[in-house]
C-alpha atoms as a PDB file:
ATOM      1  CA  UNK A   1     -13.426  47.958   7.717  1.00  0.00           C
ATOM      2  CA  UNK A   2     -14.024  44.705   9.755  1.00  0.00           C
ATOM      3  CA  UNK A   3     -14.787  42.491   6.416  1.00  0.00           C
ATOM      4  CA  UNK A   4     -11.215  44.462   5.151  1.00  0.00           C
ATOM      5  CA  UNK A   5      -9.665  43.136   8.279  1.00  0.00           C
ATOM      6  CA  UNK A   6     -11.234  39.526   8.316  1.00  0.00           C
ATOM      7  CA  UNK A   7     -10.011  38.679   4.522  1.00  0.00           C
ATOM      8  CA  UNK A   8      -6.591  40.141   5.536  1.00  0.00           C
ATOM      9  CA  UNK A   9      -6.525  37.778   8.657  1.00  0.00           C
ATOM     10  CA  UNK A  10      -7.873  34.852   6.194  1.00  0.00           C
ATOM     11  CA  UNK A  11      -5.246  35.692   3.794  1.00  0.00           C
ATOM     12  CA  UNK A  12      -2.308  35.700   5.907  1.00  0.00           C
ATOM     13  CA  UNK A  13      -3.628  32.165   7.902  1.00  0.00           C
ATOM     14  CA  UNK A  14      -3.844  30.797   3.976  1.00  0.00           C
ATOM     15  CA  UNK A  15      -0.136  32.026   3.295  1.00  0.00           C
ATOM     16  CA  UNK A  16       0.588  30.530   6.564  1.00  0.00           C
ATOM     17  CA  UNK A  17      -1.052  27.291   6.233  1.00  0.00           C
ATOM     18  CA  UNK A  18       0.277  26.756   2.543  1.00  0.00           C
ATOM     19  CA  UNK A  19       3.690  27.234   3.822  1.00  0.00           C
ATOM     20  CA  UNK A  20       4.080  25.031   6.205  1.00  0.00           C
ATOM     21  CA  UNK A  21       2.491  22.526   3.752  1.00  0.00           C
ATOM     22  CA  UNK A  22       5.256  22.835   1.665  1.00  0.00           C
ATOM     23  CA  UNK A  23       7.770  22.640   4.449  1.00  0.00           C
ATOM     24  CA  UNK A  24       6.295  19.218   5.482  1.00  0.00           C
ATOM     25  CA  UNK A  25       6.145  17.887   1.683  1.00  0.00           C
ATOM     26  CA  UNK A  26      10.361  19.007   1.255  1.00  0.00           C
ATOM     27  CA  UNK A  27      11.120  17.436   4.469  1.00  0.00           C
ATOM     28  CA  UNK A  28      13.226  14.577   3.432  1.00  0.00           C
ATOM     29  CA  UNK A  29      12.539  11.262   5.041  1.00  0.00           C
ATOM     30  CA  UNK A  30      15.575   9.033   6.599  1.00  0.00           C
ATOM     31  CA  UNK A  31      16.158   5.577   4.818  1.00  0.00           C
ATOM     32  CA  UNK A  32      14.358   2.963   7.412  1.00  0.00           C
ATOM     33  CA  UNK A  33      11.245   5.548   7.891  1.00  0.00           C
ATOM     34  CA  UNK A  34       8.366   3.630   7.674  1.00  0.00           C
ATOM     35  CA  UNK A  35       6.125   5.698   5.171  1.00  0.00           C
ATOM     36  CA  UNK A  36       3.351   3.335   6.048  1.00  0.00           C
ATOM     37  CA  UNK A  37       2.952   1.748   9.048  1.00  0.00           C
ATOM     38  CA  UNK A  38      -0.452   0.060  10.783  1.00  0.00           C
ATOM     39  CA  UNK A  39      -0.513  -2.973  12.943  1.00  0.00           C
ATOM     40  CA  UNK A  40      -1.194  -6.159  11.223  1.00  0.00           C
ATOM     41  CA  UNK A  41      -3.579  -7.258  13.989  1.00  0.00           C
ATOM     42  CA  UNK A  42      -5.798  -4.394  13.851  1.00  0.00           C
ATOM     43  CA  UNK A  43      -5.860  -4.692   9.969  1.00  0.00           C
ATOM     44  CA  UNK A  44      -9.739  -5.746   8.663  1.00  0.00           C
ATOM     45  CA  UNK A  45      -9.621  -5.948   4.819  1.00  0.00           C
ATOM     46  CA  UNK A  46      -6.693  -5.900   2.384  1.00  0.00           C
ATOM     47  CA  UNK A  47      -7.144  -5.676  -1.500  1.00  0.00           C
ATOM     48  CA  UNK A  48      -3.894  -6.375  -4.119  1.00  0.00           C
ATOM     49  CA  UNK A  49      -4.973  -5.831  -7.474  1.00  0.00           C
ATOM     50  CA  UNK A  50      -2.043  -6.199 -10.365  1.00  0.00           C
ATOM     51  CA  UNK A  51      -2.912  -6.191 -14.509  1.00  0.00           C
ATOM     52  CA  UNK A  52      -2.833 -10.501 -13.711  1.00  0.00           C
ATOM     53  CA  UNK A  53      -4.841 -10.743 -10.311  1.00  0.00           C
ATOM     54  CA  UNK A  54      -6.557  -9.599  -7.365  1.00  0.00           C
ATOM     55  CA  UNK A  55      -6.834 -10.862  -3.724  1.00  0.00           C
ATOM     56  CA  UNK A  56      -9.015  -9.528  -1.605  1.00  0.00           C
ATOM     57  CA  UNK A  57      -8.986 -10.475   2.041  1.00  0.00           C
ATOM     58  CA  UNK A  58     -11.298  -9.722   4.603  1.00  0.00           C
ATOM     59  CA  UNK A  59     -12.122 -10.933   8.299  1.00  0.00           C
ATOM     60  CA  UNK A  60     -15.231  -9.598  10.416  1.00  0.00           C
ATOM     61  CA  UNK A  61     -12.857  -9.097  13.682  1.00  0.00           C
ATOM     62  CA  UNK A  62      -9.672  -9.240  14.779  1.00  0.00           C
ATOM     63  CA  UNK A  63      -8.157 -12.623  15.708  1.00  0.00           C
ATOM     64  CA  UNK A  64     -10.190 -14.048  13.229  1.00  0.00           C
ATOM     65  CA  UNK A  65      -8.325 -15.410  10.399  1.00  0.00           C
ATOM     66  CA  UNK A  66      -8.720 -13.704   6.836  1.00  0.00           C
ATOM     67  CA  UNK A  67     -10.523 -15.235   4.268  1.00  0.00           C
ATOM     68  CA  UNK A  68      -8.969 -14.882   1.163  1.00  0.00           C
ATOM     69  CA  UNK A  69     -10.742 -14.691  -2.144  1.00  0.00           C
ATOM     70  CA  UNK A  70      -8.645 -14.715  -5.914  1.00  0.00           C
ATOM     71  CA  UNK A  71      -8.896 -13.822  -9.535  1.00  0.00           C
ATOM     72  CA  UNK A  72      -6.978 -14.620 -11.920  1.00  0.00           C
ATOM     73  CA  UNK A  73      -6.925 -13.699 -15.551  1.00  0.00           C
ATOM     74  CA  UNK A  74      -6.037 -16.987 -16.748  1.00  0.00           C
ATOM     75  CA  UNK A  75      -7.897 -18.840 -14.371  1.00  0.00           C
ATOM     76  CA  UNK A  76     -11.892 -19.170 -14.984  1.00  0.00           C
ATOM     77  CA  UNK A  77     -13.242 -18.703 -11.236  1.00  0.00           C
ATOM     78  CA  UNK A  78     -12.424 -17.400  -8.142  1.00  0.00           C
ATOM     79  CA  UNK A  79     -10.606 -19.384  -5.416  1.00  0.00           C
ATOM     80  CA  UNK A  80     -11.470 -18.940  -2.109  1.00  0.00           C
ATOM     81  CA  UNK A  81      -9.331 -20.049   1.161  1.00  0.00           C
ATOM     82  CA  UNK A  82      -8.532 -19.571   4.866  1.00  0.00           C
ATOM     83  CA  UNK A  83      -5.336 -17.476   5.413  1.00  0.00           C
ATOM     84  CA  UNK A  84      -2.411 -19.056   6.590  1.00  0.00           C
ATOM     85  CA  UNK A  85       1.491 -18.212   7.512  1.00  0.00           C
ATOM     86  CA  UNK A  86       2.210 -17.160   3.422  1.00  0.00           C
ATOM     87  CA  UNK A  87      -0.605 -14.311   4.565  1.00  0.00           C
ATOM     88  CA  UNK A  88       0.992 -13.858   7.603  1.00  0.00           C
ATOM     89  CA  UNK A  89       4.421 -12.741   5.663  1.00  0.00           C
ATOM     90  CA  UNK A  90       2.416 -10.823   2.893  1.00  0.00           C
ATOM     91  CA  UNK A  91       0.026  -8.643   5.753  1.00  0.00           C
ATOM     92  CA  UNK A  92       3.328  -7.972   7.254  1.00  0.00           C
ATOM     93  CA  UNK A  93       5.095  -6.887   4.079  1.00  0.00           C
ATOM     94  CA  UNK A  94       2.015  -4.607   2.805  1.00  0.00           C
ATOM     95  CA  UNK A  95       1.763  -3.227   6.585  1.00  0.00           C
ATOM     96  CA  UNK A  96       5.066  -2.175   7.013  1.00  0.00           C
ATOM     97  CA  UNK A  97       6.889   0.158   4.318  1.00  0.00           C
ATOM     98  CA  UNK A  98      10.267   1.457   4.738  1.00  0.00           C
ATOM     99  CA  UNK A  99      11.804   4.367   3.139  1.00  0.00           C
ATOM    100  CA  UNK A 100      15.034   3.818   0.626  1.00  0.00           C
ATOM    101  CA  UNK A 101      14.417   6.219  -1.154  1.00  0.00           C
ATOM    102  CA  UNK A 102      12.737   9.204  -1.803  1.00  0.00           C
ATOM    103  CA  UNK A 103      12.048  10.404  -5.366  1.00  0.00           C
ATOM    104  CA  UNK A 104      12.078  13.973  -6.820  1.00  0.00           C
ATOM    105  CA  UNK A 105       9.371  15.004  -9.042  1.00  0.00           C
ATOM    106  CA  UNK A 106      11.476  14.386 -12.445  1.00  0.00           C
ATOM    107  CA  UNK A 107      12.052  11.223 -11.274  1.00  0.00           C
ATOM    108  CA  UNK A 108       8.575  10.404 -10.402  1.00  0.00           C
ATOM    109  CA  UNK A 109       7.133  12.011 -14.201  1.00  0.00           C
ATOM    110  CA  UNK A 110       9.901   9.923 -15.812  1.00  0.00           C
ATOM    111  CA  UNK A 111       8.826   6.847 -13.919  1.00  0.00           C
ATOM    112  CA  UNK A 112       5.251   7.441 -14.521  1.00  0.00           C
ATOM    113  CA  UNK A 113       5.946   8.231 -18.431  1.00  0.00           C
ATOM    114  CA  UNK A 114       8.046   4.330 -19.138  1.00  0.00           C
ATOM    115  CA  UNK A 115       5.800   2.494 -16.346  1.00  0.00           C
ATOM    116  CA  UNK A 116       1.841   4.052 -16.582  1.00  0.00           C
ATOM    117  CA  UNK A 117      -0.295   3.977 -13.802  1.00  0.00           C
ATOM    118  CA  UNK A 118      -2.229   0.883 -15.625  1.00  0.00           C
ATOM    119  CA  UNK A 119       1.205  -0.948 -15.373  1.00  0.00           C
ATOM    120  CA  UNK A 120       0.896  -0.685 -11.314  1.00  0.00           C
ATOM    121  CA  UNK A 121      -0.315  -2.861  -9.001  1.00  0.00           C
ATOM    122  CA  UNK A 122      -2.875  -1.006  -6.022  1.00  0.00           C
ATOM    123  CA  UNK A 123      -2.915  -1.852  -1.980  1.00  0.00           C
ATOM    124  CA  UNK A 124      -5.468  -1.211   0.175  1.00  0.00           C
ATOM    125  CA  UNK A 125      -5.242  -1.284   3.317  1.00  0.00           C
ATOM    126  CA  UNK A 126      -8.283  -0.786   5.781  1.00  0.00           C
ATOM    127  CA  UNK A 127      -7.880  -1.112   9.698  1.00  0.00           C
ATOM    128  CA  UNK A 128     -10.370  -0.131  12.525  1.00  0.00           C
ATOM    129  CA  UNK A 129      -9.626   2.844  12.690  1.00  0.00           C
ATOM    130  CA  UNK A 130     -12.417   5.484  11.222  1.00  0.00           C
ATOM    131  CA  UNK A 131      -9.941   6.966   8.614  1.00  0.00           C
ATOM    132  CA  UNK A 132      -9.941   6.194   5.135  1.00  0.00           C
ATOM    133  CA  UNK A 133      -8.340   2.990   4.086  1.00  0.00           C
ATOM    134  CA  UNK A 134      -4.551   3.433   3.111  1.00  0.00           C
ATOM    135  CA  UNK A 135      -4.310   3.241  -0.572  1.00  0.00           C
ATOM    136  CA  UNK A 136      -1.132   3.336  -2.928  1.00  0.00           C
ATOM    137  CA  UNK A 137       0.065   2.188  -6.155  1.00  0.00           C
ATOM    138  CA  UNK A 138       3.357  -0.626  -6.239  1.00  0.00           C
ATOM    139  CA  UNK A 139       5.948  -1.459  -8.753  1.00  0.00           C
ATOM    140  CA  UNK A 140       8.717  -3.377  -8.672  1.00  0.00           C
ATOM    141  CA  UNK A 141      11.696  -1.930  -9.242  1.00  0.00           C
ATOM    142  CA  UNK A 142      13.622  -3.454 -12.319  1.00  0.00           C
ATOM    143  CA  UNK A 143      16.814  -5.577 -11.346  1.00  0.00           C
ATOM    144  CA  UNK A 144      16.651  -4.740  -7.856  1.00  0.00           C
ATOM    145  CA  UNK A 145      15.665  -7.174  -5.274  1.00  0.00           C
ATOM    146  CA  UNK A 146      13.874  -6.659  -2.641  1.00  0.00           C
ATOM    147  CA  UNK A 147      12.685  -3.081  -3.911  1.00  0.00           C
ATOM    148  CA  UNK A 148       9.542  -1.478  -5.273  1.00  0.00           C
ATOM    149  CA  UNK A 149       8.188   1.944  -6.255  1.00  0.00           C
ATOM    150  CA  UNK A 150       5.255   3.231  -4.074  1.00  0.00           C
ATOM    151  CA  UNK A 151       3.084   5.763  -4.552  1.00  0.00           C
ATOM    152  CA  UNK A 152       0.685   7.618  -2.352  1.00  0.00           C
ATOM    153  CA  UNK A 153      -0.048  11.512  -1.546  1.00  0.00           C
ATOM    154  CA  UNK A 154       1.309  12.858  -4.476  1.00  0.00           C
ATOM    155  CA  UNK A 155       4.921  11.476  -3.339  1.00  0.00           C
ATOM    156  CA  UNK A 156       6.860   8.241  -4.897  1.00  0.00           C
ATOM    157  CA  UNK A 157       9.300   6.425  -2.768  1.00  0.00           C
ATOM    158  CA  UNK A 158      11.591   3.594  -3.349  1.00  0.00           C
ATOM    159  CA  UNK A 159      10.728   1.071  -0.608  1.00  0.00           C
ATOM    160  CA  UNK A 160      11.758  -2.305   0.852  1.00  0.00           C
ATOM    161  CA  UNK A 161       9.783  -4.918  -0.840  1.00  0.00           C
ATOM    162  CA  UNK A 162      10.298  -8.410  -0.502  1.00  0.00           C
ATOM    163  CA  UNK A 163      10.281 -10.353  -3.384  1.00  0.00           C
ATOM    164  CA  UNK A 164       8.878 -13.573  -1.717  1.00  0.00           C
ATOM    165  CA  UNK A 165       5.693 -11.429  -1.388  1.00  0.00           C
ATOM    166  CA  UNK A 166       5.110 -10.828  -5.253  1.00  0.00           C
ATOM    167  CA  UNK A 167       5.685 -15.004  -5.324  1.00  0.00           C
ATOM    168  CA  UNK A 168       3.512 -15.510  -2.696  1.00  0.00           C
ATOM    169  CA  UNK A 169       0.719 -13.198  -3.953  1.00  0.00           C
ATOM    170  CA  UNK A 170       1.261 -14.944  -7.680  1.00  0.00           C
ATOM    171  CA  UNK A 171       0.707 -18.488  -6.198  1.00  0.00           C
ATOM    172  CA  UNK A 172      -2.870 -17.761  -5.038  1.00  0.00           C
ATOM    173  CA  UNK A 173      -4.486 -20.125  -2.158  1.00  0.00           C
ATOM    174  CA  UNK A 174      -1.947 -22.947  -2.572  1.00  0.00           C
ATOM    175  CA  UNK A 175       0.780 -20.663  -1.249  1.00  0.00           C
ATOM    176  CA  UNK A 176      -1.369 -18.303   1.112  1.00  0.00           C
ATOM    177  CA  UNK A 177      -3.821 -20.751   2.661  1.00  0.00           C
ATOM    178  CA  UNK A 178      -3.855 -22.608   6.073  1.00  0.00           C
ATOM    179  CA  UNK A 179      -2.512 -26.266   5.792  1.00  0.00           C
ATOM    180  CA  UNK A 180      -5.712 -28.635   5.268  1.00  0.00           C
ATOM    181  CA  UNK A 181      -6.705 -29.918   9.224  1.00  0.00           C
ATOM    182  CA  UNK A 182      -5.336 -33.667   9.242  1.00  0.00           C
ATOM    183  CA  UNK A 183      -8.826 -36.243   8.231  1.00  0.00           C
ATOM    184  CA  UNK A 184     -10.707 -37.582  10.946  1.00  0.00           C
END
C-alpha cells in the first residue's frame, strides 16, 4: 500500500507541477516587459554571430573594458580592438529587451518556415552570475524599424531593437572601438 500511495502523491505533484507550467507559459507579457534583462556592468562575455559575422567580446573583470575580436566572411582575418562608446550602445541594446509583442505558436511555425533558424543571428550573453549564459536567436523584423524577432525558451517575441545596433555590429572595430589615445 505505501508504494500505491507514494506514486499517487508523485502523480498528483506531476499534474500539479505541469499545470502551473502551463499557466506561467499563457501568461501574457505587457508591451515594455523586459524579457531579458542583466546589468551591462556585470556582463563578462558577449558573442553575436549572424550568416556574415561574429563578434565576440570578452573582459576578465568588470570595469575592464571589452576586447572585441571580429570575423567577417568577406574579410580574410580577424580584427581585434578595445571597446569603445559604439559597444557601449550595442551591450546596452543586447542587455535590455523589451516586449512588443508576443507571438502565438502559428505565428512563430510560420515565421520559422519563411525565415529558418540558419537565417538568424544568435546572442549570448554571459554575466557573473553561476547560471547559464542567456542565449537567443534575433531577426529583424522586415520594414519595421527599430524591431526584431527573438527567440528563447520555446517562446518568440517581437522586441525593441535598434537599428543603429545591426549598423554598428556590421561596421566591425572602426565603429565599436575606443578612439586611438592622441601620439606622444
Amino acid at each position: 500500500m505505501p508504494r500505491l500511495l507514494r506514486f499517487i502523491i508523485t502523480a498528483a505533484l506531476l499534474g500539479l507541477l505541469s499545470a502551473s507550467l502551463s499557466a506561467a507559459g499563457a501568461r501574457m507579457l505587457a508591451p515594455g516587459t523586459e524579457v531579458f534583462a542583466v546589468e551591462p556592468g556585470k556582463v563578462m562575455e558577449v558573442t553575436y554571430r549572424s550568416p556574415q559575422m561574429m563578434l565576440m567580446a570578452h573582459r576578465w573583470h568588470t570595469g575592464d573594458r571589452f576586447t572585441l575580436i571580429f570575423l567577417d566572411r568577406q574579410r580574410g582575418k580577424p580584427a581585434t580592438c578595445l571597446a569603445g562608446q559604439g559597444f557601449d550602445a550595442v551591450l546596452n541594446q543586447l542587455t535590455s529587451l523589451k516586449l512588443r509583442r508576443t507571438l502565438d505558436a502559428k505565428e512563430a511555425q510560420e515565421l520559422l518556415k519563411k525565415n529558418p533558424v540558419g537565417s538568424w543571428a544568435e546572442i549570448v550573453v554571459r554575466d557573473q552570475a553561476a547560471l547559464e549564459p542567456f542565449r537567443a536567436l534575433v531577426l529583424p523584423v522586415a520594414g519595421a524599424a527599430n524591431e526584431a524577432f527573438v527567440r528563447f525558451d520555446g517562446a518568440t517575441y517581437v522586441v525593441s531593437f535598434a537599428d543603429q545596433v545591426l549598423r554598428l555590429l556590421a561596421g566591425g572595430c572602426k565603429s565599436l572601438a575606443a578612439a586611438a589615445p592622441p601620439p606622444e
